[in-house]
N, C-alpha and C. Protein backbone atom coordinates (compact mmCIF):
# COMPACT_ATOMS: atom_id res chain seq x y z
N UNK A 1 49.07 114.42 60.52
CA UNK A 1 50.33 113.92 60.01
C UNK A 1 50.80 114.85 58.90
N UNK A 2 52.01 115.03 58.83
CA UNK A 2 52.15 115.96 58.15
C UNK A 2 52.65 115.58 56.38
N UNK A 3 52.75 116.19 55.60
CA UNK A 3 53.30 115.50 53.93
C UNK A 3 54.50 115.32 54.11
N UNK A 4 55.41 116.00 54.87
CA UNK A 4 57.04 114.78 54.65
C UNK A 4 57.13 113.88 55.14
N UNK A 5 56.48 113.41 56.31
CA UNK A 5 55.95 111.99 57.43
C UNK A 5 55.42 111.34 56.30
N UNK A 6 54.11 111.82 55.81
CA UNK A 6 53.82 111.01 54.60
C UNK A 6 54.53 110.44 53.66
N UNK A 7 55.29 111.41 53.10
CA UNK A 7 56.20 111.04 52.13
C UNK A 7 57.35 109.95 52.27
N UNK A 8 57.97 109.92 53.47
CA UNK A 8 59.26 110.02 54.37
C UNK A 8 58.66 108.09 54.51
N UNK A 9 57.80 107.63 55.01
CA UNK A 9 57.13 106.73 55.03
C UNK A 9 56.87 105.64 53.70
N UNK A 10 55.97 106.41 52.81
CA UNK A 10 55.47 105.85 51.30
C UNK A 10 57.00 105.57 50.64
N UNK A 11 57.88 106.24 50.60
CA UNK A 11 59.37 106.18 50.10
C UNK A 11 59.96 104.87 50.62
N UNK A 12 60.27 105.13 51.80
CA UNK A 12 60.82 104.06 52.56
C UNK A 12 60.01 102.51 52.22
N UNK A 13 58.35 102.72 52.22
CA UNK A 13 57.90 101.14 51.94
C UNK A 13 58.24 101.08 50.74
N UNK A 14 57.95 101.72 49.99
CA UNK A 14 57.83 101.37 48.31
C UNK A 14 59.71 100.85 47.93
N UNK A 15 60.41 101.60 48.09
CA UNK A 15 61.68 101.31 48.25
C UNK A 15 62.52 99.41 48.91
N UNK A 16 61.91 99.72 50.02
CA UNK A 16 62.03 98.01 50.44
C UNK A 16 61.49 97.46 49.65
N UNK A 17 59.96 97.37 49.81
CA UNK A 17 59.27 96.32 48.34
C UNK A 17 59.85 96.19 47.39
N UNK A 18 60.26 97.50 46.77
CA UNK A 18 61.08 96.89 45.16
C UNK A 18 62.49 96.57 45.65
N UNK A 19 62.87 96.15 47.00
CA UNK A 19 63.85 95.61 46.75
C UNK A 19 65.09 96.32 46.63
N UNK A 20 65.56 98.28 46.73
CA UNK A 20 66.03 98.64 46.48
C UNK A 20 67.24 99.43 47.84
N UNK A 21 68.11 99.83 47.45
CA UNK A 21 68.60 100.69 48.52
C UNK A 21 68.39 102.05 48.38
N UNK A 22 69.53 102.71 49.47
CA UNK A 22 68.67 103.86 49.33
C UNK A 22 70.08 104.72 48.32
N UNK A 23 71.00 103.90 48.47
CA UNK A 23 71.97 104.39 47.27
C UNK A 23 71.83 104.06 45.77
N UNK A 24 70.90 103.12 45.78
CA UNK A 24 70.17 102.60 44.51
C UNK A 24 69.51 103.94 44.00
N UNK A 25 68.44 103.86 45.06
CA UNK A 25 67.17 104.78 44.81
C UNK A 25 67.94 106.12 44.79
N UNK A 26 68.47 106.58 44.98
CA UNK A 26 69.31 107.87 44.85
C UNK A 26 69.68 108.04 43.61
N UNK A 27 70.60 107.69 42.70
CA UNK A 27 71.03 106.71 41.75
C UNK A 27 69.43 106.94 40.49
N UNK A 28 68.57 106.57 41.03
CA UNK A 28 67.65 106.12 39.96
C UNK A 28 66.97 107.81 40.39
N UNK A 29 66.64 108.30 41.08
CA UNK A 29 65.74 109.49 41.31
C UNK A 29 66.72 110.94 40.91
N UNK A 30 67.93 110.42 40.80
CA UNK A 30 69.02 111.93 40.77
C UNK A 30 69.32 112.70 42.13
N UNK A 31 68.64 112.59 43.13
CA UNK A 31 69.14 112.73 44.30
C UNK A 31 70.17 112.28 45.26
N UNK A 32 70.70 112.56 46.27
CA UNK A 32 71.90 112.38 47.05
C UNK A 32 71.65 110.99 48.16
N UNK A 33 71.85 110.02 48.40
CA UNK A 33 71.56 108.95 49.33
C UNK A 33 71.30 110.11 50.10
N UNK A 34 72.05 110.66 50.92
CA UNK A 34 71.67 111.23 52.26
C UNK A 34 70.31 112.36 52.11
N UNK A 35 69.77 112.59 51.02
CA UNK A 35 68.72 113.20 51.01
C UNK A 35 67.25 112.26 50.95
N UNK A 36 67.69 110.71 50.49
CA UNK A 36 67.18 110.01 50.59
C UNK A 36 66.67 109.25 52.07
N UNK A 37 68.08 109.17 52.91
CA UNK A 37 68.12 109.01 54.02
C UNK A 37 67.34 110.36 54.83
N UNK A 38 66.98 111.61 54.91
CA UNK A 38 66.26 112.40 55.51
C UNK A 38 65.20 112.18 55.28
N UNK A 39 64.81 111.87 54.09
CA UNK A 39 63.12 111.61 53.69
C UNK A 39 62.57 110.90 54.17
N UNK A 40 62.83 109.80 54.59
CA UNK A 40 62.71 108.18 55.10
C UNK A 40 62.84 108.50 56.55
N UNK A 41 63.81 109.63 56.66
CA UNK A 41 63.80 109.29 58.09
C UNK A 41 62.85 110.97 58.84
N UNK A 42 62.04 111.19 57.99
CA UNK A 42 61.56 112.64 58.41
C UNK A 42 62.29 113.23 58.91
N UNK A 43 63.84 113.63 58.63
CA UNK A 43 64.25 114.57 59.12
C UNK A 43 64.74 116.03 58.29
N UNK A 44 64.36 116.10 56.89
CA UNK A 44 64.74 117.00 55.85
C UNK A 44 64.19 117.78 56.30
N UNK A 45 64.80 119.41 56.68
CA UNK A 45 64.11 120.21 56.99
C UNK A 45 63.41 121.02 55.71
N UNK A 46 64.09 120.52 54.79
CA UNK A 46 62.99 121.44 52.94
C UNK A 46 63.23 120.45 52.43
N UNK A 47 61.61 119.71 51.78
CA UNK A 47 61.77 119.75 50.41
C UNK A 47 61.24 120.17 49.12
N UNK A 48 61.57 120.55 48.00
CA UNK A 48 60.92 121.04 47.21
C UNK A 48 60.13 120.01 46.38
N UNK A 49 58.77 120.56 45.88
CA UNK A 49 57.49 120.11 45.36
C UNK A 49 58.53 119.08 44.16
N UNK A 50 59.41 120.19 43.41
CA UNK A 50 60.12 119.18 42.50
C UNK A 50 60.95 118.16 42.51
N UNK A 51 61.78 118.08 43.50
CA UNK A 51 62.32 117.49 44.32
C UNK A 51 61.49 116.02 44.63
N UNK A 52 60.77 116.44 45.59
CA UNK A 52 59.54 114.97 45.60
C UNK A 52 58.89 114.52 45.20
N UNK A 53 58.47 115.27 43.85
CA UNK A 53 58.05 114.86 42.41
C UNK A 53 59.10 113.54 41.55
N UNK A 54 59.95 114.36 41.83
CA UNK A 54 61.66 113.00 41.43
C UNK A 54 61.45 112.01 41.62
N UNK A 55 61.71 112.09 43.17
CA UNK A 55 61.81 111.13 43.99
C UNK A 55 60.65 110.36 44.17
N UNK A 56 59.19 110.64 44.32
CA UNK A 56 58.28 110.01 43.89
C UNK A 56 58.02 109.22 42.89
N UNK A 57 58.14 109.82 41.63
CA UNK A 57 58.22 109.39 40.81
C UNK A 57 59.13 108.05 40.10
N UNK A 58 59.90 108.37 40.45
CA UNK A 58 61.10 107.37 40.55
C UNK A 58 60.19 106.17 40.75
N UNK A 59 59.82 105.77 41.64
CA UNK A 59 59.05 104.48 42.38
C UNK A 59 57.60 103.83 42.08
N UNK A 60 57.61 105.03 41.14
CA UNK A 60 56.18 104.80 40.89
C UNK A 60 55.15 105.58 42.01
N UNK A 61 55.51 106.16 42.89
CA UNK A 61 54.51 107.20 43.44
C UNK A 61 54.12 108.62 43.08
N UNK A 62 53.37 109.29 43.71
CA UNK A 62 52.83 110.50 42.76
C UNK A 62 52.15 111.31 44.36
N UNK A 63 51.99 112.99 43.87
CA UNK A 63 51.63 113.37 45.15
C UNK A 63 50.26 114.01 44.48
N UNK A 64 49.31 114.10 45.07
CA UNK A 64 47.80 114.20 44.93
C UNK A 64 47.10 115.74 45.86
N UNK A 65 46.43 116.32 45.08
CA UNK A 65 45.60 117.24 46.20
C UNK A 65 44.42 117.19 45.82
N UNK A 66 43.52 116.74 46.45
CA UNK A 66 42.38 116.40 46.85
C UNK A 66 41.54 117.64 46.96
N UNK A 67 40.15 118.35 46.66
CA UNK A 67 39.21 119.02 47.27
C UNK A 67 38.52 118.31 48.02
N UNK A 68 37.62 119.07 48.83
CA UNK A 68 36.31 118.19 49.27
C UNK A 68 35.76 117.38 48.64
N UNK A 69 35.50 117.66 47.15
CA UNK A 69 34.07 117.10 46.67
C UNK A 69 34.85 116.98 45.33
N UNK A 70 34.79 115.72 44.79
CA UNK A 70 35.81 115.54 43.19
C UNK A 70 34.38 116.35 42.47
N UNK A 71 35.01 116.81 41.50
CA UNK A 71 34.57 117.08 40.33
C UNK A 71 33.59 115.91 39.11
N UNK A 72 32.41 115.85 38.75
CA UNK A 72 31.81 114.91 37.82
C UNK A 72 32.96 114.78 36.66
N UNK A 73 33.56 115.87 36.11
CA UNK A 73 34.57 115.58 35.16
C UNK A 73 35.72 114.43 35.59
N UNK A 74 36.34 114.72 37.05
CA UNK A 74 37.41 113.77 37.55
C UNK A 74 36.98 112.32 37.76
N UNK A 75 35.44 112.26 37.50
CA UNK A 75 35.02 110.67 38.22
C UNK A 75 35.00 110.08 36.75
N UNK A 76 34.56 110.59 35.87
CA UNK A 76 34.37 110.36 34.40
C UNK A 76 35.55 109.86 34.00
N UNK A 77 37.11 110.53 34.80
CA UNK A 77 38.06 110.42 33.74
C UNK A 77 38.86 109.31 34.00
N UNK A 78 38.50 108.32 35.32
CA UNK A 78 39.45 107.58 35.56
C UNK A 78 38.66 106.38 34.99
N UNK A 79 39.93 105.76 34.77
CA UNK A 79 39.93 104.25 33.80
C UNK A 79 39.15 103.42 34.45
N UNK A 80 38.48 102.64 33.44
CA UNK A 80 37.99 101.44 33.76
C UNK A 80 38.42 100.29 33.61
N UNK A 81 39.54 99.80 33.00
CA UNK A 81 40.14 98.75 32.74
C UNK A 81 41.46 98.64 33.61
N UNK A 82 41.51 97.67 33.64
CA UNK A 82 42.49 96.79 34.97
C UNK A 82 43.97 97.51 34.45
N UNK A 83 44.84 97.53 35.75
CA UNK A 83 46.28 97.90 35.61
C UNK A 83 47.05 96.76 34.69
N UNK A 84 46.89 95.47 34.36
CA UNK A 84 46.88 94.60 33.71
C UNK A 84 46.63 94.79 32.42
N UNK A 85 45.41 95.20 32.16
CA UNK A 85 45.23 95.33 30.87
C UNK A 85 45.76 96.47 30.18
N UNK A 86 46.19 97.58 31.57
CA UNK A 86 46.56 98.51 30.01
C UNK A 86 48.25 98.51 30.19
N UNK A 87 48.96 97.45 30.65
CA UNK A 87 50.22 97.37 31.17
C UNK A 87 50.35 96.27 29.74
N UNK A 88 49.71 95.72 29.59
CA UNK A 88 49.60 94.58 28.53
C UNK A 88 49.33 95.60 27.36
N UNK A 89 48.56 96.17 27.39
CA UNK A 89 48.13 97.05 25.59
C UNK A 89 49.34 98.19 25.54
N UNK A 90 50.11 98.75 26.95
CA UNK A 90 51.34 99.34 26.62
C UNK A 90 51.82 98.62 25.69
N UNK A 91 52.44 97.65 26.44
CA UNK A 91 53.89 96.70 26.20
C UNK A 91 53.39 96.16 23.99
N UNK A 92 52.36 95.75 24.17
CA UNK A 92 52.06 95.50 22.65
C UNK A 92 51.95 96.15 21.84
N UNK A 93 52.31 97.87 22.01
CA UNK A 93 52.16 98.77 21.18
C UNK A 93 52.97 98.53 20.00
N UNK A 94 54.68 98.50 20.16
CA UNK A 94 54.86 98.22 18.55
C UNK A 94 54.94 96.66 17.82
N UNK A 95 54.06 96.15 18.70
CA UNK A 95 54.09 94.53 18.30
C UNK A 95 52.64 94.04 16.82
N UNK A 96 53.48 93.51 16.26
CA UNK A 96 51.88 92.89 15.27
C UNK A 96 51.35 92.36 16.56
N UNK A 97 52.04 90.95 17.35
CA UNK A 97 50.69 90.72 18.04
C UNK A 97 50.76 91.08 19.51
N UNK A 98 49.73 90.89 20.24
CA UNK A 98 49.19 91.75 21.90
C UNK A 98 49.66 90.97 22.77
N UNK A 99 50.15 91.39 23.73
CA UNK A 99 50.46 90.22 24.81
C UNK A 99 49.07 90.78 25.93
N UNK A 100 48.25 89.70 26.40
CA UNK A 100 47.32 89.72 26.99
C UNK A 100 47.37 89.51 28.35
N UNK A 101 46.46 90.23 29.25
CA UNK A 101 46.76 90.67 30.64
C UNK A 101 47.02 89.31 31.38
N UNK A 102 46.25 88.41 30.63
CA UNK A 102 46.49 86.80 31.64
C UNK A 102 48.04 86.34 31.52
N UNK A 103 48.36 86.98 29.79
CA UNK A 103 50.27 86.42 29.68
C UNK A 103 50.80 87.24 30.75
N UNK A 104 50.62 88.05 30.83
CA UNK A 104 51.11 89.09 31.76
C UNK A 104 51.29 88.80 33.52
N UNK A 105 49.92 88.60 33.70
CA UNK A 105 49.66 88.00 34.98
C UNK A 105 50.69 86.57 35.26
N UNK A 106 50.71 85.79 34.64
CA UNK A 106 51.17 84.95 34.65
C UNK A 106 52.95 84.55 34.22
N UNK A 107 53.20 85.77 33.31
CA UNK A 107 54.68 85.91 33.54
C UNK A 107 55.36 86.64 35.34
N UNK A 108 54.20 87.56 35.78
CA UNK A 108 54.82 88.19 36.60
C UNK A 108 54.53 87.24 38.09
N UNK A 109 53.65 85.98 37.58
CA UNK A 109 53.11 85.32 39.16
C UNK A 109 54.73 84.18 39.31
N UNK A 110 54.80 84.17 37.56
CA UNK A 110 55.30 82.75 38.05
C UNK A 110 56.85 83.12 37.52
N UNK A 111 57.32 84.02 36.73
CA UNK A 111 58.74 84.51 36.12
C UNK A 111 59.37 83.47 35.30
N UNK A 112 58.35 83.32 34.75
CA UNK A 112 58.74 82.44 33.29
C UNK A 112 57.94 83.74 31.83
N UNK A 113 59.14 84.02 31.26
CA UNK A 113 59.01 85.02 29.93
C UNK A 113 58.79 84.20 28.76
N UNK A 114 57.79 83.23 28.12
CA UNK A 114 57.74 82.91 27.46
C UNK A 114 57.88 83.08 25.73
N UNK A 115 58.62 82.99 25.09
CA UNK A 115 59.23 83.53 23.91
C UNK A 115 58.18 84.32 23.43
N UNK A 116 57.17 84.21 22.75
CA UNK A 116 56.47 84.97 21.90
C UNK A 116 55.87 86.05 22.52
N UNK A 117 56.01 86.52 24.40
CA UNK A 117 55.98 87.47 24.69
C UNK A 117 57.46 87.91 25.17
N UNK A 118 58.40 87.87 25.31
CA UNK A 118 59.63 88.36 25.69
C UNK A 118 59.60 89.52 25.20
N UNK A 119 59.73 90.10 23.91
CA UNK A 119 59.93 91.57 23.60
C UNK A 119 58.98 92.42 24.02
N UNK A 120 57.31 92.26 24.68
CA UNK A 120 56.81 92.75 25.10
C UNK A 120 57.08 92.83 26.60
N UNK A 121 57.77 91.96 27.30
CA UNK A 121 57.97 91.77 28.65
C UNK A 121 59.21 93.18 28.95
N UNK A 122 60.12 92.61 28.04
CA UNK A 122 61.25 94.13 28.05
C UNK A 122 60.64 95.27 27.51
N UNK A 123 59.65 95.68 26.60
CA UNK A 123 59.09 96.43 26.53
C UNK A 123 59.08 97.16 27.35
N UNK A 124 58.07 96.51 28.57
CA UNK A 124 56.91 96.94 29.27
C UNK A 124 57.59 97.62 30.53
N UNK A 125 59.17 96.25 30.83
CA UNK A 125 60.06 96.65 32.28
C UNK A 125 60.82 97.72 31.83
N UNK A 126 61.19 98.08 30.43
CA UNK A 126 62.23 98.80 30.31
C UNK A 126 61.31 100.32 29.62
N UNK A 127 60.03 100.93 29.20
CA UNK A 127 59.46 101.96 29.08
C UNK A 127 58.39 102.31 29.57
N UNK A 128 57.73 101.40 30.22
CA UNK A 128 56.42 101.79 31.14
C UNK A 128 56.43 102.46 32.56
N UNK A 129 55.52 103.47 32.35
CA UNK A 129 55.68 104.60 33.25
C UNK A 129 55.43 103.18 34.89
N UNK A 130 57.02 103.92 35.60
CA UNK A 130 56.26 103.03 37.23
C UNK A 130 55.31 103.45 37.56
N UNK A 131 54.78 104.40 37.54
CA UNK A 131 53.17 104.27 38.12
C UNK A 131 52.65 103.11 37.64
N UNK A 132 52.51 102.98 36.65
CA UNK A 132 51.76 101.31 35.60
C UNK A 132 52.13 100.28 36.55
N UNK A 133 53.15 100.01 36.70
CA UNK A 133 54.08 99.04 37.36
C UNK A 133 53.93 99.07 38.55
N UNK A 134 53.82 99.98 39.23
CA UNK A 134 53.60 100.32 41.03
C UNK A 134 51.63 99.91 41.05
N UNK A 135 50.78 100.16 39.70
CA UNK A 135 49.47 100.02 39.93
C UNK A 135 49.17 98.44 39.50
N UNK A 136 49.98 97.88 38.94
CA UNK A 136 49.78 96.48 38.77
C UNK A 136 50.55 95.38 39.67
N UNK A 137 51.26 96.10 40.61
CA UNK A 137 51.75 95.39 41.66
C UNK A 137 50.77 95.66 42.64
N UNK A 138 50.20 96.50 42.66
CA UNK A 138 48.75 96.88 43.93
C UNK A 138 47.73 95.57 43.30
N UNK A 139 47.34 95.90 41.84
CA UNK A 139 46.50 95.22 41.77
C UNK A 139 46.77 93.49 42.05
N UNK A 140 48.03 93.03 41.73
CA UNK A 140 48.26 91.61 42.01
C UNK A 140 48.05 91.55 43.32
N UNK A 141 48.51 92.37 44.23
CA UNK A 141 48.22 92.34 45.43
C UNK A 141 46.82 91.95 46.39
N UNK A 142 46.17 93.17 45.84
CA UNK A 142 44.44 92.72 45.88
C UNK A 142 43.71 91.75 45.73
N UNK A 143 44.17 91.48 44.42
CA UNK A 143 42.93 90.94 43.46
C UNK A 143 43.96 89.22 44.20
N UNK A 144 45.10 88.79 44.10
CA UNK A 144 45.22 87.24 44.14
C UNK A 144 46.19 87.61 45.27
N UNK A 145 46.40 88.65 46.56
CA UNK A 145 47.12 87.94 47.66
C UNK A 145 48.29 88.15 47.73
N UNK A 146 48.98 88.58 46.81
CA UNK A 146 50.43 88.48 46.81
C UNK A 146 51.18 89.42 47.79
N UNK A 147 52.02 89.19 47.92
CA UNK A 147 52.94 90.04 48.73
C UNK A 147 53.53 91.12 47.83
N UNK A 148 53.21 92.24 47.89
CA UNK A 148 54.17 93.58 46.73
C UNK A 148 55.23 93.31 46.82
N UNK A 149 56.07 92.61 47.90
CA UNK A 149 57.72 92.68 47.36
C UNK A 149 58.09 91.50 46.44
N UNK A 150 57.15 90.99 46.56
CA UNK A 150 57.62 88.98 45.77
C UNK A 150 56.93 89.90 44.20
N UNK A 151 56.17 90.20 44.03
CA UNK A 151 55.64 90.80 43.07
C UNK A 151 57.13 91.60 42.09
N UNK A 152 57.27 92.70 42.93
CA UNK A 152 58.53 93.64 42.59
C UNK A 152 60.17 92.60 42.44
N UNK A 153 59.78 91.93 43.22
CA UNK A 153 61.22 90.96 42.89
C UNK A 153 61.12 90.10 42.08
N UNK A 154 59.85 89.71 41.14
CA UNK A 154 59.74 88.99 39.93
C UNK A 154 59.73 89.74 38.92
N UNK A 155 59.98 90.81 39.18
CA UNK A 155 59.67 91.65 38.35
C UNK A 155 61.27 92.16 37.76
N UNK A 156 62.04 92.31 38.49
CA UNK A 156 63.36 92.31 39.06
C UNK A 156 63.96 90.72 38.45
N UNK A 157 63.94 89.88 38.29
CA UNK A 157 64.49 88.92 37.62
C UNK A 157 64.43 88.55 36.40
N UNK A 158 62.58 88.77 36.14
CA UNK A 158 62.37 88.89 34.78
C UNK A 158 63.01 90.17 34.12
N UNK A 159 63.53 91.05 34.34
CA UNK A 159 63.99 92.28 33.80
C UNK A 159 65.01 91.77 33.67
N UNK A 160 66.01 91.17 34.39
CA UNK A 160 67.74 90.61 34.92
C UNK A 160 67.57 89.81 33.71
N UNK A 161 66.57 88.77 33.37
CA UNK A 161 66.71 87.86 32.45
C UNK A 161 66.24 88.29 30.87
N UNK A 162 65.72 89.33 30.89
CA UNK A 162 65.60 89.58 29.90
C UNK A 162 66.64 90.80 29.09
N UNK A 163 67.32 90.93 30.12
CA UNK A 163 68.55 92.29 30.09
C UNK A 163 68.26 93.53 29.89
N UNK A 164 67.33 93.61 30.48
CA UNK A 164 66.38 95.08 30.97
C UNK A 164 67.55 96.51 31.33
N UNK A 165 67.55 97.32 30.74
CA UNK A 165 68.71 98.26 31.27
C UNK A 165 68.23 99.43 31.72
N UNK A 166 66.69 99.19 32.41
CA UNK A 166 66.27 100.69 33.44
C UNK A 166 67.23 100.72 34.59
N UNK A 167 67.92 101.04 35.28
CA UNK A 167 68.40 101.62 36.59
C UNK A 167 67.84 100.73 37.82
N UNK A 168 66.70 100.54 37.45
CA UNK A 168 65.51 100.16 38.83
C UNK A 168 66.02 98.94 39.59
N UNK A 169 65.94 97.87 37.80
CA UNK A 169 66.20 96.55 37.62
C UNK A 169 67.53 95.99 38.31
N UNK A 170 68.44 96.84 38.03
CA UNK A 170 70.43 96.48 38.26
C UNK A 170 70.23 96.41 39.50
């Protein structure tokens, strides 16, 4: 299979899940709908590394090259704590107090922003890298079942209600 099939694919799901179009997603990545529309539809005959870096990115995806054999340094370096928890220790950075991965969990299961976390909730929708956001919608997924788009569309209301002004959200 080749990396724009790949790509062309991961775009297109991640895109539905959050709920978005592809004139949205155009819009939010700096690219042209109809370049959006080739990607999705594997038919772009170029794209550039930076280019699908954008556009990846945008969504919270990322492109990866792999060796055979990871490195002892690369196994060392990845996190041990839940997409939750450090989506929660983002969002509380300029707060006296922490909003905790269960407030968290539980604003995004059920889309109730409860006051004494609200400014961490816009925080979190309106400066946290989507990867964070794309890895804590995997993890709700996993860990309790959920469907990634009900996930991404609570996510999407709580932003609406809290007057979130990323691009993603509108």
């Amino acid at each position: 299979m080749s990396t724009l099939h790949e790509i062309g694919n991961a775009v297109r799901l991640r895109r539905t899940e959050m709920g978005l179009t592809q004139e949205t997603l155009a819009h939010i990545s700096g690219l042209s709908r109809s370049t959006i529309n080739a990607v999705e539809k594997q038919s772009i005959g170029n794209l550039s590394i930076t280019r699908a870096e954008e556009l990846l990115d945008s969504i919270g995806l990322s492109m990866h090259v792999n060796s055979a054999t990871p490195s002892p340094a690369h196994k060392q370096s990845l996190p041990n704590r839940s997409a939750l928890d450090r989506a929660a220790a983002t969002a509380s950075v300029s707060y006296r107090s922490a909003m905790t991965a269960g407030q968290l969990e539980r604003a995004l299961l059920t889309g109730d922003a409860p006051d004494q976390i609200r400014p961490h909730l816009q925080a979190l929708l309106d400066e946290a890298p989507m990867s964070l956001l794309a890895k804590v919608v995997d993890e709700l997924h996993l860990e309790k079942g959920i469907v990634r788009a009900q996930v991404w569309s609570q996510m999407r209301r709580l932003a609406q209600d809290l007057q979130c002004f990323r691009r993603v959200w509108q």
